[in-house]
N, C-alpha and C. Protein backbone atom coordinates (compact mmCIF):
# COMPACT_ATOMS: atom_id res chain seq x y z
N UNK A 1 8.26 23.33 -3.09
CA UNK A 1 9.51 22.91 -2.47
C UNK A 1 10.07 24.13 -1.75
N UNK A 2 10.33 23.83 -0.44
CA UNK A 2 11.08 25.28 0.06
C UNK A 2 11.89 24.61 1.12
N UNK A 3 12.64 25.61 1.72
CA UNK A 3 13.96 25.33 2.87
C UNK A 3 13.54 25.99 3.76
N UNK A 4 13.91 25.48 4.92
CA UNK A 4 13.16 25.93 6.21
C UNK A 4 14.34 26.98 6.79
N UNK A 5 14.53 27.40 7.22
CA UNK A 5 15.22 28.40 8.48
C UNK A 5 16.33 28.24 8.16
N UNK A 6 16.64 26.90 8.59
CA UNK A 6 18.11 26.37 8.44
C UNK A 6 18.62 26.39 7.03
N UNK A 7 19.72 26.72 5.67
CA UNK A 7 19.34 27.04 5.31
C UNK A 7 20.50 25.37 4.36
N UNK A 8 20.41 24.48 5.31
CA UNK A 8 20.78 23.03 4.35
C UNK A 8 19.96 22.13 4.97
N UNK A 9 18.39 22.41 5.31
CA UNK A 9 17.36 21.87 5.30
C UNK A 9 16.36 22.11 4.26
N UNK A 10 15.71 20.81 3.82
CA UNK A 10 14.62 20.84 2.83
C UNK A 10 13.34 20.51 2.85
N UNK A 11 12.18 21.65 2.88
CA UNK A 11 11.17 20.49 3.78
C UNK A 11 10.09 20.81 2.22
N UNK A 12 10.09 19.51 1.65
CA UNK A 12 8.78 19.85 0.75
C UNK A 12 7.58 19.63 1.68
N UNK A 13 6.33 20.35 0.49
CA UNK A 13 5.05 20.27 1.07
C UNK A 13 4.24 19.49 -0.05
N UNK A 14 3.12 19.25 0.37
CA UNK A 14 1.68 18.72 -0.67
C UNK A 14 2.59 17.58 -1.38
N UNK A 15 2.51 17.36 -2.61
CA UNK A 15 2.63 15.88 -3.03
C UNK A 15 3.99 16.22 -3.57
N UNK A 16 4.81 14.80 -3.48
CA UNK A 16 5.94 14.41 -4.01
C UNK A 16 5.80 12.94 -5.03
N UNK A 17 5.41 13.45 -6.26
CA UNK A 17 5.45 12.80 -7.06
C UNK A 17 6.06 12.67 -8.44
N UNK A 18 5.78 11.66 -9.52
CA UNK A 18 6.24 12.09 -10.89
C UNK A 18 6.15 13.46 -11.56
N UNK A 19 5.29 14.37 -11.14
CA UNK A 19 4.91 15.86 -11.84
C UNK A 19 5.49 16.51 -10.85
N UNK A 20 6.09 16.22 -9.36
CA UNK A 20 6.87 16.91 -9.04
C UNK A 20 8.78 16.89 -8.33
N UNK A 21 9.38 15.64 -8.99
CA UNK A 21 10.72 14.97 -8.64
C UNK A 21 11.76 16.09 -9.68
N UNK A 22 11.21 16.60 -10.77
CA UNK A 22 11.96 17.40 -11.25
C UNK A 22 12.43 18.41 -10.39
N UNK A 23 11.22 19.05 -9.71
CA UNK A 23 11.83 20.02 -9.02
C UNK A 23 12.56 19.93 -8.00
N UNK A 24 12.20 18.67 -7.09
CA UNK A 24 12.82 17.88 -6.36
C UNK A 24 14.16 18.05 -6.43
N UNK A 25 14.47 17.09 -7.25
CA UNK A 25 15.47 16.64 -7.79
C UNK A 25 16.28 18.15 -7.82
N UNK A 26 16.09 19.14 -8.36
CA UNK A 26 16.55 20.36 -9.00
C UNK A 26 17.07 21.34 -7.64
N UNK A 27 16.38 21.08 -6.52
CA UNK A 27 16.27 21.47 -5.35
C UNK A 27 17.45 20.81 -4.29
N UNK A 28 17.16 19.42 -4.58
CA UNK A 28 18.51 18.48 -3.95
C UNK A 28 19.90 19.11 -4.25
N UNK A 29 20.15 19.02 -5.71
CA UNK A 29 21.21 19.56 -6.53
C UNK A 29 21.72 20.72 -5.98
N UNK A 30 20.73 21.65 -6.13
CA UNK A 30 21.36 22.85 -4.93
C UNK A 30 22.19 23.06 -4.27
N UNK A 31 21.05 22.02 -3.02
CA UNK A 31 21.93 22.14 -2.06
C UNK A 31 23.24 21.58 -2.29
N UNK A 32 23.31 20.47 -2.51
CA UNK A 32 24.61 19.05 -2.62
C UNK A 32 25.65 20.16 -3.54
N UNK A 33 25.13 21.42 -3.95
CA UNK A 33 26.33 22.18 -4.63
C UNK A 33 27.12 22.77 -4.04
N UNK A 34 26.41 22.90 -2.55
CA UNK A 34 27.16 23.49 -1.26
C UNK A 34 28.09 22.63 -0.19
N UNK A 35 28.52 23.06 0.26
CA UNK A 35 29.08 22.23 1.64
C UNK A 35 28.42 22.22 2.48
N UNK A 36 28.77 20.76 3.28
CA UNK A 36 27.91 20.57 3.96
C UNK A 36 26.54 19.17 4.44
N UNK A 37 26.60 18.79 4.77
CA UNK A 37 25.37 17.69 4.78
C UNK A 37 23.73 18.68 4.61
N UNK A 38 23.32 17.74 4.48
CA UNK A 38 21.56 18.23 3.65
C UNK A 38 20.63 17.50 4.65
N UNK A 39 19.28 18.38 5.24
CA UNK A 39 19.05 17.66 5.41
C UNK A 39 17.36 17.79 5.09
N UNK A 40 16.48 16.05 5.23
CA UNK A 40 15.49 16.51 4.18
C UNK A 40 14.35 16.09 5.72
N UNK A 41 13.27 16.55 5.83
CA UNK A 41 12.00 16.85 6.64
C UNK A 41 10.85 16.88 5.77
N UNK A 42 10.32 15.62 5.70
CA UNK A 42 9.40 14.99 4.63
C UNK A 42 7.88 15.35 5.58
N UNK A 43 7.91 16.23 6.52
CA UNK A 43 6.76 15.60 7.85
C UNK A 43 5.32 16.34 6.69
N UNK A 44 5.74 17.12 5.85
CA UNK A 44 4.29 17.82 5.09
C UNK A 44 4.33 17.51 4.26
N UNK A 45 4.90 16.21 3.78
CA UNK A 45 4.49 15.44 2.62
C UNK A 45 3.31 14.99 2.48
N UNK A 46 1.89 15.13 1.59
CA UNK A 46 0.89 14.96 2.05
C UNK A 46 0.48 13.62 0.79
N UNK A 47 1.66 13.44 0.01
CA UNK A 47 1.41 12.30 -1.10
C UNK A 47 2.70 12.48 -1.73
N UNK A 48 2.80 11.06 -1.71
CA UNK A 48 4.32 10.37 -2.25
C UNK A 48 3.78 8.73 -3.29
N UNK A 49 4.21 9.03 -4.46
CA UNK A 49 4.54 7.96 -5.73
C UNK A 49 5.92 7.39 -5.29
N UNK A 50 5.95 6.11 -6.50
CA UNK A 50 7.19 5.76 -6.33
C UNK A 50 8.51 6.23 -6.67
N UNK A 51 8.24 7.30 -7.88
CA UNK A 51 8.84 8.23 -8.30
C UNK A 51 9.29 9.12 -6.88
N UNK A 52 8.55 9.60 -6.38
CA UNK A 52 9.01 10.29 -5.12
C UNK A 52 9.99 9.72 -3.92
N UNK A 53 9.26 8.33 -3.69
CA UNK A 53 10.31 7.75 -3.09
C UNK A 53 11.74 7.29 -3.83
N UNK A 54 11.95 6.75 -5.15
CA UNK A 54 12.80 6.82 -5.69
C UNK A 54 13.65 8.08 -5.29
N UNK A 55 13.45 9.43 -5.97
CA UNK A 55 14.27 10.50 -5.50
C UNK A 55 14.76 10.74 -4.21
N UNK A 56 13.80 10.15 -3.17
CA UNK A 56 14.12 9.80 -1.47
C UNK A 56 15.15 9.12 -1.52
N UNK A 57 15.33 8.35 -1.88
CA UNK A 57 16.46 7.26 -1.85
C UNK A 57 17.29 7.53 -2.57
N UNK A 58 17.24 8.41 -3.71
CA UNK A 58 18.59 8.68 -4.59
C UNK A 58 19.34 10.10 -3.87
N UNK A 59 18.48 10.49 -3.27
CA UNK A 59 19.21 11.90 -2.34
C UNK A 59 19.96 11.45 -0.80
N UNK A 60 19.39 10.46 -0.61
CA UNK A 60 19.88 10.24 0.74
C UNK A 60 21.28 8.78 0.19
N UNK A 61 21.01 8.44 -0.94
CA UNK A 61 22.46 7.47 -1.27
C UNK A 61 23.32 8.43 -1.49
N UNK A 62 23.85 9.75 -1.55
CA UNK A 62 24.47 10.66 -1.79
C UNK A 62 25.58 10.40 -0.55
N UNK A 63 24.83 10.09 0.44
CA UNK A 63 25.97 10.04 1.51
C UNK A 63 25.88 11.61 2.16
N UNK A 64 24.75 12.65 1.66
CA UNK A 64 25.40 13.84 2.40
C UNK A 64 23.63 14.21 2.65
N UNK A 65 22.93 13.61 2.06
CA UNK A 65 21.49 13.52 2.90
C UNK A 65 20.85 13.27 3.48
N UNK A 66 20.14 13.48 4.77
CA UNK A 66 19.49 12.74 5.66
C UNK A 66 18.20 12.60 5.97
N UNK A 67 17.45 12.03 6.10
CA UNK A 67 16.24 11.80 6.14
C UNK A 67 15.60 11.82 7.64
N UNK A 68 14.92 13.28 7.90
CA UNK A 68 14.37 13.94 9.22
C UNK A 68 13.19 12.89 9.52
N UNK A 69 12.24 13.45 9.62
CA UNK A 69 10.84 13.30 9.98
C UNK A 69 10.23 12.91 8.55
N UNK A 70 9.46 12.01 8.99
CA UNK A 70 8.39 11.71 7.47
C UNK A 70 7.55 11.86 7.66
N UNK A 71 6.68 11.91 6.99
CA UNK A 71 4.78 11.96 7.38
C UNK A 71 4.45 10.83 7.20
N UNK A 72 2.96 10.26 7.89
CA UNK A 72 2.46 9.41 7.41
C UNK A 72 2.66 8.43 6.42
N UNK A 73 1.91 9.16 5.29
CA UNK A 73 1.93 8.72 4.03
C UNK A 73 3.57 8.76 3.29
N UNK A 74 4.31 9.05 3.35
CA UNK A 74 5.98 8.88 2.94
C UNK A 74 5.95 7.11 3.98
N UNK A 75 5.70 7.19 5.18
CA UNK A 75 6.39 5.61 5.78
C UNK A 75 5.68 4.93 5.09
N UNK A 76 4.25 5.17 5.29
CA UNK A 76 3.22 3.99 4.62
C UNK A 76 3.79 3.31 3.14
N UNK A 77 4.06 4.69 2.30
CA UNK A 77 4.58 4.12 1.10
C UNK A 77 5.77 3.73 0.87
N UNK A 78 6.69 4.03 1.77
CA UNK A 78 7.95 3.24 2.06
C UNK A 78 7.96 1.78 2.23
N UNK A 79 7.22 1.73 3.46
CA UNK A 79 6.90 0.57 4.11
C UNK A 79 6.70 -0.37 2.89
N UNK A 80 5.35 0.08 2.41
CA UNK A 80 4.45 -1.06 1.14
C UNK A 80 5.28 -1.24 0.05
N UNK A 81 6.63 -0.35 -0.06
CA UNK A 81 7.13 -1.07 -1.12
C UNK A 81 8.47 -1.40 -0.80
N UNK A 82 8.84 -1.69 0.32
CA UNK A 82 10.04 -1.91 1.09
C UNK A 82 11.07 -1.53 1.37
N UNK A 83 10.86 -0.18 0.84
CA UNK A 83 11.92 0.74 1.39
C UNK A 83 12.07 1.70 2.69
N UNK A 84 11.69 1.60 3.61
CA UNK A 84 11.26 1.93 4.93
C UNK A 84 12.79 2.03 5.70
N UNK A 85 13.34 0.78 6.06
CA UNK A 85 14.66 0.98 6.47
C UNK A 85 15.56 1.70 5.48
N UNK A 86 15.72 1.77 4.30
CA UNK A 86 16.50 2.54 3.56
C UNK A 86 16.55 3.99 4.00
N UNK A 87 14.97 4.20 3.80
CA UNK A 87 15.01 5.87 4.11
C UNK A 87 15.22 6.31 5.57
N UNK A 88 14.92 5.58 6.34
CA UNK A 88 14.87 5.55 7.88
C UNK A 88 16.43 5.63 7.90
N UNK A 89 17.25 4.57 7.34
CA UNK A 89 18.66 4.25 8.07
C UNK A 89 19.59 5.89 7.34
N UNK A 90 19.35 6.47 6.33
CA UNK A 90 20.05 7.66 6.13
C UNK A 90 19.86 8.90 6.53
């Protein structure tokens, strides 16, 4: 998990799953401790569970997260389990 340049951007890499939403999660928190809107850049997500998307959707219902670029595999698995506009619309 790391932050890009900007420094209330979040861009994880490699997989976002159950073995890794803790950190996720731990990472979100962070930021959301600051002022400010958050924002998240999923584009090197290279594997996403539902667990992962879950935390997608619980960071961006915050109201102060936004959901950049996704990769591939984040829409695909959005899509297939119908959360696609959710993550798209925040």
């Amino acid at each position: 998990m790391s932050a890009t340049a900007d420094p209330r951007a979040i861009r994880p890499s490699g997989p976002l799953t159950i073995a890794d939403v803790v950190e996720f999660h731990s990472t979100i928190r962070t930021h959301l401790d600051q002022e400010g809107p958050v924002a998240l850049d999923l584009s090197a997500v290279e594997q996403v569970d539902t667990a992962g998307l879950q935390a997608i959707v619980a960071a961006a219902k915050t109201g102060r997260v936004t959901v950049g670029v996704m990769s591939e595999s984040v829409r695909q698995a959005a899509e297939l389990v119908g959360l696609a506009a959710v993550v798209a619309a925040r």
